[in-house]
C-alpha atoms as a PDB file:
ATOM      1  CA  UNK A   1       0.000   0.000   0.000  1.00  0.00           C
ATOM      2  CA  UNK A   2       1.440   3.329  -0.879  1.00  0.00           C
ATOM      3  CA  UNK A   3       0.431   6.010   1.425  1.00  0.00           C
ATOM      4  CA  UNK A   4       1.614   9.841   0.742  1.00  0.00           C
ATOM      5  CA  UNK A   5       0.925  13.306   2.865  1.00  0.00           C
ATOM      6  CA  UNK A   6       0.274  15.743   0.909  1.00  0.00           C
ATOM      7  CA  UNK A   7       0.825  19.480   2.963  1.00  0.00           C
ATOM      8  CA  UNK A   8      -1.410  21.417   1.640  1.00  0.00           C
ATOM      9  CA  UNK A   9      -4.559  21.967  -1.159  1.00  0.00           C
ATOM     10  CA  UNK A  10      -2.397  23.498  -3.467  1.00  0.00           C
ATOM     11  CA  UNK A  11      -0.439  20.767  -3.391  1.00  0.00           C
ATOM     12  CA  UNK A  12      -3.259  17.958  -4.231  1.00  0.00           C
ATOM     13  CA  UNK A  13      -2.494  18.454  -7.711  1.00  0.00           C
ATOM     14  CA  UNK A  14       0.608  16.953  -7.692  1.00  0.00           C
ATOM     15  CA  UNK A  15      -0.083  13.384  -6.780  1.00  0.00           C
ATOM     16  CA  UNK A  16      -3.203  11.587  -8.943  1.00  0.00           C
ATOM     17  CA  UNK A  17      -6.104  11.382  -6.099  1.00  0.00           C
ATOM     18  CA  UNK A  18      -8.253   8.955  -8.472  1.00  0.00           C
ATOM     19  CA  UNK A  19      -8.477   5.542  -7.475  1.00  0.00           C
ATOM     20  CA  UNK A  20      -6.983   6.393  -4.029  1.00  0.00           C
ATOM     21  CA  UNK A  21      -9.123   6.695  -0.256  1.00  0.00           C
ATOM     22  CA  UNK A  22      -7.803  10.240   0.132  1.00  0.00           C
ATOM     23  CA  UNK A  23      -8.083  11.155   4.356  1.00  0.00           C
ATOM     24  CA  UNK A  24      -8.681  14.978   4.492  1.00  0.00           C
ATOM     25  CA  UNK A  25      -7.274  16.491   7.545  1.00  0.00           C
ATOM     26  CA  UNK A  26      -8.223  19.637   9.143  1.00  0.00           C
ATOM     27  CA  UNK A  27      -8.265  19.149  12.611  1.00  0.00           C
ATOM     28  CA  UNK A  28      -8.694  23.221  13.999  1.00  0.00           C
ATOM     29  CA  UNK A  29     -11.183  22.426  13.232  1.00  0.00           C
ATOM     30  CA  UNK A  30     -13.787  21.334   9.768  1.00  0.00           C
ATOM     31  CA  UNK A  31     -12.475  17.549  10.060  1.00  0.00           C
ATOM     32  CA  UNK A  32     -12.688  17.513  14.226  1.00  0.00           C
ATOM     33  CA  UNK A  33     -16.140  19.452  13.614  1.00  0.00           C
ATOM     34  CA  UNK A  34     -17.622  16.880  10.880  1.00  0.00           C
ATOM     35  CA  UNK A  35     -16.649  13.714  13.122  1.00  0.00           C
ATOM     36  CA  UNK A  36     -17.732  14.986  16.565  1.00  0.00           C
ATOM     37  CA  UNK A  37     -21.303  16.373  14.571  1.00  0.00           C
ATOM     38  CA  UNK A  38     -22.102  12.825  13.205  1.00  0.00           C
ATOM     39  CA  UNK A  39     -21.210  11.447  16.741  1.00  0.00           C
ATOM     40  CA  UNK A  40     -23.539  13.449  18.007  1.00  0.00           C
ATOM     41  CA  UNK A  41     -26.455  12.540  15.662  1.00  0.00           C
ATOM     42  CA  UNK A  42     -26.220  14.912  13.005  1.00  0.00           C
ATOM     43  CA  UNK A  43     -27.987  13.560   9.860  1.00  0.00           C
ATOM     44  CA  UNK A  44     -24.891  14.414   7.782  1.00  0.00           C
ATOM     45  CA  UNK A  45     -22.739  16.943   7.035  1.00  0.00           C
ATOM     46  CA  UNK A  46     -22.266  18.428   3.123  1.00  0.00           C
ATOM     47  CA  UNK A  47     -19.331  20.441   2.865  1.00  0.00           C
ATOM     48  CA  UNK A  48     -18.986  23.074   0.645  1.00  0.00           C
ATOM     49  CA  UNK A  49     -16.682  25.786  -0.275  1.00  0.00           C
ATOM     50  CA  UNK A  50     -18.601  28.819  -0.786  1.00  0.00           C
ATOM     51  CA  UNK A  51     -21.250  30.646   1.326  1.00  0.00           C
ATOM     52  CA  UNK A  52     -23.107  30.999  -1.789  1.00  0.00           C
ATOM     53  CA  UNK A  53     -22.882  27.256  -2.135  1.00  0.00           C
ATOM     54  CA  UNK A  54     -24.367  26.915   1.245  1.00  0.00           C
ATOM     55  CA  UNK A  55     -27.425  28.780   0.460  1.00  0.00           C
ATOM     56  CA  UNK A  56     -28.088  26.976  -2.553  1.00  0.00           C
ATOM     57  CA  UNK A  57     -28.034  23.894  -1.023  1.00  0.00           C
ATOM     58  CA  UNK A  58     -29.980  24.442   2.357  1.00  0.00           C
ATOM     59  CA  UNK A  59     -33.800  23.276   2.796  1.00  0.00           C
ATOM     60  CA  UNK A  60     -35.808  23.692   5.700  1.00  0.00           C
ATOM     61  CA  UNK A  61     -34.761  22.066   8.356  1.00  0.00           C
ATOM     62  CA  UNK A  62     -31.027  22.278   7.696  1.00  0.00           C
ATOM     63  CA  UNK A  63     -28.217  24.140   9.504  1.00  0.00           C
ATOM     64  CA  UNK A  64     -26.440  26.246   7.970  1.00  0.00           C
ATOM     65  CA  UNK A  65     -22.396  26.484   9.345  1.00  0.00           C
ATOM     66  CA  UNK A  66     -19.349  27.611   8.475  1.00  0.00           C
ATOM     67  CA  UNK A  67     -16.742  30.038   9.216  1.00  0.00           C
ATOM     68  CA  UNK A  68     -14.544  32.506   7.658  1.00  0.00           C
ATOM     69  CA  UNK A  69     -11.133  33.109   9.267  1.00  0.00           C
ATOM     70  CA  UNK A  70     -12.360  31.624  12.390  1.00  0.00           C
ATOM     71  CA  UNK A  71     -15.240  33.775  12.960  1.00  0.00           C
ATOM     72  CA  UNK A  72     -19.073  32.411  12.427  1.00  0.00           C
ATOM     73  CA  UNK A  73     -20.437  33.446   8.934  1.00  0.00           C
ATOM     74  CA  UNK A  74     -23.055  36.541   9.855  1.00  0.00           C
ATOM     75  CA  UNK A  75     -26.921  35.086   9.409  1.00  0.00           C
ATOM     76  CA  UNK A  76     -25.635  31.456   9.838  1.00  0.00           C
ATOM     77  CA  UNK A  77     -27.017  28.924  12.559  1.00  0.00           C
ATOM     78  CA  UNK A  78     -23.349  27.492  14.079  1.00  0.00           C
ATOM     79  CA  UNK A  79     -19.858  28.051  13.193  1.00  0.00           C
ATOM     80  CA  UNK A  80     -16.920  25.853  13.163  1.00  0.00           C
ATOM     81  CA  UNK A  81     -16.350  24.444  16.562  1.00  0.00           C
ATOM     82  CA  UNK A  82     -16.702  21.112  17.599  1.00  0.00           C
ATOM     83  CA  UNK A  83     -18.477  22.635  20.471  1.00  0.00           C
ATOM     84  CA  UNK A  84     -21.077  23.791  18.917  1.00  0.00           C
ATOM     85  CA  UNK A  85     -22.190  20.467  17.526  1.00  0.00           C
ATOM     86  CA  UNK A  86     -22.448  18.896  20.434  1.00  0.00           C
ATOM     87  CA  UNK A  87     -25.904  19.547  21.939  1.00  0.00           C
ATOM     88  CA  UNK A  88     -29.479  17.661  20.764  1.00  0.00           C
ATOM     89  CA  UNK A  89     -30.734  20.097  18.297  1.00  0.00           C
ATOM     90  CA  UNK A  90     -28.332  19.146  15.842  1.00  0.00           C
ATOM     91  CA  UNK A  91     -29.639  15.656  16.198  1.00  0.00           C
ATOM     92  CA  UNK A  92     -31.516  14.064  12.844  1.00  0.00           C
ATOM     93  CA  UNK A  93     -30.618  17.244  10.726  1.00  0.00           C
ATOM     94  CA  UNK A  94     -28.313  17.871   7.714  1.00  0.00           C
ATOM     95  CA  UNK A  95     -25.458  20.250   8.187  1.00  0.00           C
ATOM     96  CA  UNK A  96     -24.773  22.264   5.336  1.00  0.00           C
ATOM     97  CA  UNK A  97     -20.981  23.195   6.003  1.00  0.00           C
ATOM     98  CA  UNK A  98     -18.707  25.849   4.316  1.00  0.00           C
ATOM     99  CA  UNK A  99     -14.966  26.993   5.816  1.00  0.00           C
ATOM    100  CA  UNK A 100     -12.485  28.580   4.934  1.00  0.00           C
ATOM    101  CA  UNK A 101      -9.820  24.871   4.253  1.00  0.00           C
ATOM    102  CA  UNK A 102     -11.613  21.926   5.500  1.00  0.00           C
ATOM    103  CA  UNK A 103     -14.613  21.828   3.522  1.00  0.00           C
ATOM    104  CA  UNK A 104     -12.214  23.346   0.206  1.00  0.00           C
ATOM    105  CA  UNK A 105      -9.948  20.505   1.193  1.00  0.00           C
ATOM    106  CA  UNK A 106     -12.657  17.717   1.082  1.00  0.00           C
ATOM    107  CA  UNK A 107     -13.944  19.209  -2.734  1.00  0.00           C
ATOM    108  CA  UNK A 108     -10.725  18.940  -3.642  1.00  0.00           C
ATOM    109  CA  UNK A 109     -10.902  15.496  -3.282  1.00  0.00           C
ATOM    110  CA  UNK A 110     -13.815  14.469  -5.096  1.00  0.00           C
ATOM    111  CA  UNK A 111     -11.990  12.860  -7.897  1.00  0.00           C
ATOM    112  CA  UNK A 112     -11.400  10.024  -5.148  1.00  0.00           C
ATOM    113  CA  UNK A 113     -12.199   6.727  -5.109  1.00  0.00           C
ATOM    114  CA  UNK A 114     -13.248   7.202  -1.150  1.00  0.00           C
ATOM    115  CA  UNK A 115     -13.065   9.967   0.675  1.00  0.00           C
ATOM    116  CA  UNK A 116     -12.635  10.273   4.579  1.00  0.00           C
ATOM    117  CA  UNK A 117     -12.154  12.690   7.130  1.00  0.00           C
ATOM    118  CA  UNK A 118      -9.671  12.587   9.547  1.00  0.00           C
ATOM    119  CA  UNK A 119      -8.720  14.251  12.947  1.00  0.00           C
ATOM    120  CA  UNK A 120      -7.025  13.105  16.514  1.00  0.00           C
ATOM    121  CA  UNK A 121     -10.386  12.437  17.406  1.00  0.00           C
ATOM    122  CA  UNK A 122     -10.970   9.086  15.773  1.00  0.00           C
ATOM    123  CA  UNK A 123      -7.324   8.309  13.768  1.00  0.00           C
ATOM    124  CA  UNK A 124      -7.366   4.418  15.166  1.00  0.00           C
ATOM    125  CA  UNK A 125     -10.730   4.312  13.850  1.00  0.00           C
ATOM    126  CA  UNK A 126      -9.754   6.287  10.505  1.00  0.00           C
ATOM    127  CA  UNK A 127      -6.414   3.664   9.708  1.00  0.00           C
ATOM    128  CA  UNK A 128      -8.557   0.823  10.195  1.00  0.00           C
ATOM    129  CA  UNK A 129     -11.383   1.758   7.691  1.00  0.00           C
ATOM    130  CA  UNK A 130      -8.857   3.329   5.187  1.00  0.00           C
ATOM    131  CA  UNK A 131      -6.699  -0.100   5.357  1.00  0.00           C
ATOM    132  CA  UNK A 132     -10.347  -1.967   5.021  1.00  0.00           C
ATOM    133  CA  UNK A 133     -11.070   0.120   1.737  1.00  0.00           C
ATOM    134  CA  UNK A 134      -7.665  -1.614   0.154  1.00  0.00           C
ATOM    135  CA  UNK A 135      -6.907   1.298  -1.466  1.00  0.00           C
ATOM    136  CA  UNK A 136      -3.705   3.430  -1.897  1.00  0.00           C
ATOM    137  CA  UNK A 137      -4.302   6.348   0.574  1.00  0.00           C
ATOM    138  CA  UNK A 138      -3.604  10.041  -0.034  1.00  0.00           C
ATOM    139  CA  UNK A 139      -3.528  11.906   3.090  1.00  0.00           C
ATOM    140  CA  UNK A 140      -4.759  15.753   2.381  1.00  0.00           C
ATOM    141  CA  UNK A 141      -3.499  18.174   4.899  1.00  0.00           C
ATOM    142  CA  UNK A 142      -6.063  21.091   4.454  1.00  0.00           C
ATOM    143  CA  UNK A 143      -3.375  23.419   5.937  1.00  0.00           C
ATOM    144  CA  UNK A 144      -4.177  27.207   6.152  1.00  0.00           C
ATOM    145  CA  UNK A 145      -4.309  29.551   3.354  1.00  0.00           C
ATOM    146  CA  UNK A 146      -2.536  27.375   1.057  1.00  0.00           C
ATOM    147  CA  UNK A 147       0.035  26.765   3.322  1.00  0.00           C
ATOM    148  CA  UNK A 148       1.008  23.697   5.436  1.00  0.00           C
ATOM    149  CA  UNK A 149      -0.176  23.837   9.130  1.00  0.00           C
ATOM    150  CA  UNK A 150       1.700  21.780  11.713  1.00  0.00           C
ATOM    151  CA  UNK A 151      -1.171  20.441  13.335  1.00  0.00           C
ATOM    152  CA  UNK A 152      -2.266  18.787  10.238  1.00  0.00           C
ATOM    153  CA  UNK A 153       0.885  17.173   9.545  1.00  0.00           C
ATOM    154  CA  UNK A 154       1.129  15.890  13.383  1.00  0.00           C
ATOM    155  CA  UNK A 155      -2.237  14.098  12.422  1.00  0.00           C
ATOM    156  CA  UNK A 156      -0.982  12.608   9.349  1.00  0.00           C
ATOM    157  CA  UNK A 157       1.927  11.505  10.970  1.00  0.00           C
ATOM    158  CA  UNK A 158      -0.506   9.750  14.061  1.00  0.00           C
ATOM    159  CA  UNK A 159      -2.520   8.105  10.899  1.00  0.00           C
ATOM    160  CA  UNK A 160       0.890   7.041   9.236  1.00  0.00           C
ATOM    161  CA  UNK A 161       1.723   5.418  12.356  1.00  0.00           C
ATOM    162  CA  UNK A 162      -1.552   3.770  13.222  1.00  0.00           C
ATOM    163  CA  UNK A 163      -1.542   2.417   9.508  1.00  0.00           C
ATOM    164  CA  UNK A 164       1.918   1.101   9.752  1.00  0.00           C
ATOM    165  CA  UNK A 165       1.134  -0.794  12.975  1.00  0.00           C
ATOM    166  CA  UNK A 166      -1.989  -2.344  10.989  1.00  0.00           C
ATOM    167  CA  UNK A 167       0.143  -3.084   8.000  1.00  0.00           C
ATOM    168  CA  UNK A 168       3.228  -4.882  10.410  1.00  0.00           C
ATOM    169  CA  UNK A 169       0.588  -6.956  11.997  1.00  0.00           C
ATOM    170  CA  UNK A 170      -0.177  -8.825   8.911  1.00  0.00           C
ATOM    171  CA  UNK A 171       3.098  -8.756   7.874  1.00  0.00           C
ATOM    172  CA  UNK A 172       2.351  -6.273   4.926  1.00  0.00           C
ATOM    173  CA  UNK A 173       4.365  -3.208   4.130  1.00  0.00           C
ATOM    174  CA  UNK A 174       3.518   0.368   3.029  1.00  0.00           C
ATOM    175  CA  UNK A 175       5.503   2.628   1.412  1.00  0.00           C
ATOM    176  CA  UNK A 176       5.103   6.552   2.174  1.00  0.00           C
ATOM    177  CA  UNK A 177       6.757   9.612   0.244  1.00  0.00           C
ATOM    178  CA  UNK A 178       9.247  11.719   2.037  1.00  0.00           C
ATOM    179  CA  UNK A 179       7.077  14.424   3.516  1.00  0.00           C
ATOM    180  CA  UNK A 180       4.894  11.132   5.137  1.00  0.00           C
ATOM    181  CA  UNK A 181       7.940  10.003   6.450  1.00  0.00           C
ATOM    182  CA  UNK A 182       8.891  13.100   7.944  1.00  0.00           C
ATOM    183  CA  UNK A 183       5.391  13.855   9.618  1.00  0.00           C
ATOM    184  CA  UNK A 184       5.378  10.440  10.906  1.00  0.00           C
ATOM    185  CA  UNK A 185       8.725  11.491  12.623  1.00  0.00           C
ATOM    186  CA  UNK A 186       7.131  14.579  13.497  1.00  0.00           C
ATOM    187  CA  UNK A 187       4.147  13.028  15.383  1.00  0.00           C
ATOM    188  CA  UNK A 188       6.873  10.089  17.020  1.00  0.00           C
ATOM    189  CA  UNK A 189       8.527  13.246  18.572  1.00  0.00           C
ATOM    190  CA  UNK A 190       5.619  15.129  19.849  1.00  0.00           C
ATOM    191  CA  UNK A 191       3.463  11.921  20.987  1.00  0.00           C
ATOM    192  CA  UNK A 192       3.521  12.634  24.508  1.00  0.00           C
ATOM    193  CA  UNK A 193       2.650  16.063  24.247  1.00  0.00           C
ATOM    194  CA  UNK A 194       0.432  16.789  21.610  1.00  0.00           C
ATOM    195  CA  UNK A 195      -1.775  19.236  23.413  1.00  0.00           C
ATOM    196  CA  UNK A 196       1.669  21.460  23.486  1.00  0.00           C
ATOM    197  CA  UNK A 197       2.475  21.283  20.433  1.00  0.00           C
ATOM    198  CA  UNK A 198      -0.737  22.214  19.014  1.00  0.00           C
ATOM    199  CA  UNK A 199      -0.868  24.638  21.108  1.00  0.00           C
ATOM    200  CA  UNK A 200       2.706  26.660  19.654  1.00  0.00           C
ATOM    201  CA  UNK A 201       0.927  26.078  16.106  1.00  0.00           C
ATOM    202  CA  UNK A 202       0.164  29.231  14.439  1.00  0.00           C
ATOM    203  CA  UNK A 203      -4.005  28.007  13.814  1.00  0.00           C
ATOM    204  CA  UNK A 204      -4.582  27.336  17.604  1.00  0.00           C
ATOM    205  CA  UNK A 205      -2.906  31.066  18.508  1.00  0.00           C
ATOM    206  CA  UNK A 206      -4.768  32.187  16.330  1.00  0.00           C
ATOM    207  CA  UNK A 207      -7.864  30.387  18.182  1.00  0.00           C
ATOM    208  CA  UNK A 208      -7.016  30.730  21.541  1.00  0.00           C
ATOM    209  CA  UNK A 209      -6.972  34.523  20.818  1.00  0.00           C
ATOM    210  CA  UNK A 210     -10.574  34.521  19.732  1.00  0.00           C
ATOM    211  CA  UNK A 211     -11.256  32.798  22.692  1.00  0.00           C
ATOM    212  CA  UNK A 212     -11.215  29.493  21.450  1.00  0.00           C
ATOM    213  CA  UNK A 213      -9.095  27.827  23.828  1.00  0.00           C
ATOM    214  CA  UNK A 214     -11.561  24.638  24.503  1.00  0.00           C
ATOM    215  CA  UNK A 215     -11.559  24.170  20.634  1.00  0.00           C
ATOM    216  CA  UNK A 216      -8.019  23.759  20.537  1.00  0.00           C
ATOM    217  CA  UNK A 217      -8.019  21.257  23.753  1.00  0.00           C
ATOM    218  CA  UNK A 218     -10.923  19.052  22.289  1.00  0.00           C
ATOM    219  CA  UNK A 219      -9.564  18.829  18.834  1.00  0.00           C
ATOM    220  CA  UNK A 220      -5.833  17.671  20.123  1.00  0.00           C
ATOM    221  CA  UNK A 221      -7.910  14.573  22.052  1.00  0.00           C
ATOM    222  CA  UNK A 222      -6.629  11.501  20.316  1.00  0.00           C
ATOM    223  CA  UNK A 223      -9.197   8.236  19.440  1.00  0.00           C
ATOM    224  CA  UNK A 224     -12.266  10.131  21.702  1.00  0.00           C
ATOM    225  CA  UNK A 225     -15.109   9.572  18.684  1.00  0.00           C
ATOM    226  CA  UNK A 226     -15.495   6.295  17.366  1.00  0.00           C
ATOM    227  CA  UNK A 227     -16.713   7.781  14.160  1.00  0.00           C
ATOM    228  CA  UNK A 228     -15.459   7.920  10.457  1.00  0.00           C
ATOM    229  CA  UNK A 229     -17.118  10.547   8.047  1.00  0.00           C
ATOM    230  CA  UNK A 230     -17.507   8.910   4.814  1.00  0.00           C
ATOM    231  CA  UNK A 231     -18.440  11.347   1.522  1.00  0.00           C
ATOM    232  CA  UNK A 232     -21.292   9.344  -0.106  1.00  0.00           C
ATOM    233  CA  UNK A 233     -23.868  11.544  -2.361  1.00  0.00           C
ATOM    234  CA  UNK A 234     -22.170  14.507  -1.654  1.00  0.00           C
ATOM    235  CA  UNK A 235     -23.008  14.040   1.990  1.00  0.00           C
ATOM    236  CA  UNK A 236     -20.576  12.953   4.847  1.00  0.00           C
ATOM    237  CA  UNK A 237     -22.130  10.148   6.608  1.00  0.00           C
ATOM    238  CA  UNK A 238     -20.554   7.772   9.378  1.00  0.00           C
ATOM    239  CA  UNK A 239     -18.881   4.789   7.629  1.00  0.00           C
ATOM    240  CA  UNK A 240     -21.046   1.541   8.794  1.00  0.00           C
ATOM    241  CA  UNK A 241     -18.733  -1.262   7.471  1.00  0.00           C
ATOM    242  CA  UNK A 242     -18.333  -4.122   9.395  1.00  0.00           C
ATOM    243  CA  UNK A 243     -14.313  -3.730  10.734  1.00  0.00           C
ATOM    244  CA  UNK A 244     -12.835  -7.212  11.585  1.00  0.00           C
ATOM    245  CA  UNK A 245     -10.836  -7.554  14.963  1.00  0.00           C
END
């Protein structure tokens, strides 16, 4: 299985995504939002990149969230934190999602065989269904602005690592390019403290200074949500494949 990190959006273009589970990764925050919304009951979540977008594709009934450089998009129902997600009237609806990386990130994608989100909150969960699919896996760092964000690459690095151990277990072996090997280091380095690390990334001081300091703790929680968001229909939905032991 060949496995590559990719840092940032702009950078998708380089490696072919078709035929490929590609793991999107933007865990401060769309990714960490999408997973802990489905594990709280949302209906689904369809990401989109524009606000326009969102309009178009709201009913009644829907939420409409997103962001723009951190801040909640003026006359929408939620933002983008985790938080936000996590109370019961979110429960049974559709979440029509736009921000300003994650949701780009996952559109990016679509010429995908699978695609997946990722985050620290479910990354066991996340290597085991992307080893399951038995495809070669592209790991998209959403990154910020077109540029690569730490944090992302720290979670890479964790999914790298909990794909290897899968892989050495049944005696297979997976090849990575050079920036997966060096995020994989990254994470190895920084296991023990990831909350402090995240936390001297540029995206959670940028956070924490909007007063998003909870954000930043919840998202760094590693393998909290058993729950894989799954793009089927245009809609991110929890994967319900049957995982062997």
């Amino acid at each position: 299985m060949q496995v590559d990190a990719i840092s940032s959006i702009s950078e998708a273009r380089a490696i072919d995504l078709s035929h490929r589970t590609v793991i999107v990764i933007d865990v401060l925050r769309a990714t960490s939002t999408i997973v802990t919304a489905l594990a709280y009951g949302a209906a689904g979540v369809i990401p989109v990149e524009t606000v326009g977008q969102a309009k178009h594709c709201f009913v009644p009934g829907d939420i409409l969230g997103g962001e723009r450089y951190c801040k909640k998009i003026v006359g929408f129902d939620a933002g983008n934190s985790p938080l936000e997600y996590t109370n019961d009237d979110f429960r049974g609806r559709r979440i029509v999602l736009t921000t300003t990386n994650g949701t780009r990130a996952i559109q990016k994608a679509v010429r995908a065989e699978h695609i997946i989100a990722g985050a620290f909150l479910n990354a066991q969960l996340c290597a085991q269904v992307a080893v399951k699919l038995k495809r070669d896996v592209a790991l998209l760092c959403a990154g910020s602005q077109d540029t690569f964000a730490f944090e992302d690459g720290l979670c890479a690095g964790l999914l790298l690592h909990e794909i290897s151990n899968i892989k050495e277990a049944t005696h297979d072996t997976i090849f990575m390019n050079d920036l997966g090997s060096m995020v994989m280091s990254a994470y190895l380095h920084h296991a023990d403290n990831l909350l402090g690390a995240i936390q001297q990334c540029a995206s959670a001081k940028r956070l924490a200074k909007l007063g998003y300091h909870q954000d930043v703790a919840f998202c760094s929680a590693v393998n909290t949500i058993p729950v894989v968001p799954r793009m089927v229909h245009q809609m991110m939905i929890p994967f319900t494949g049957v995982i062997s032991s």
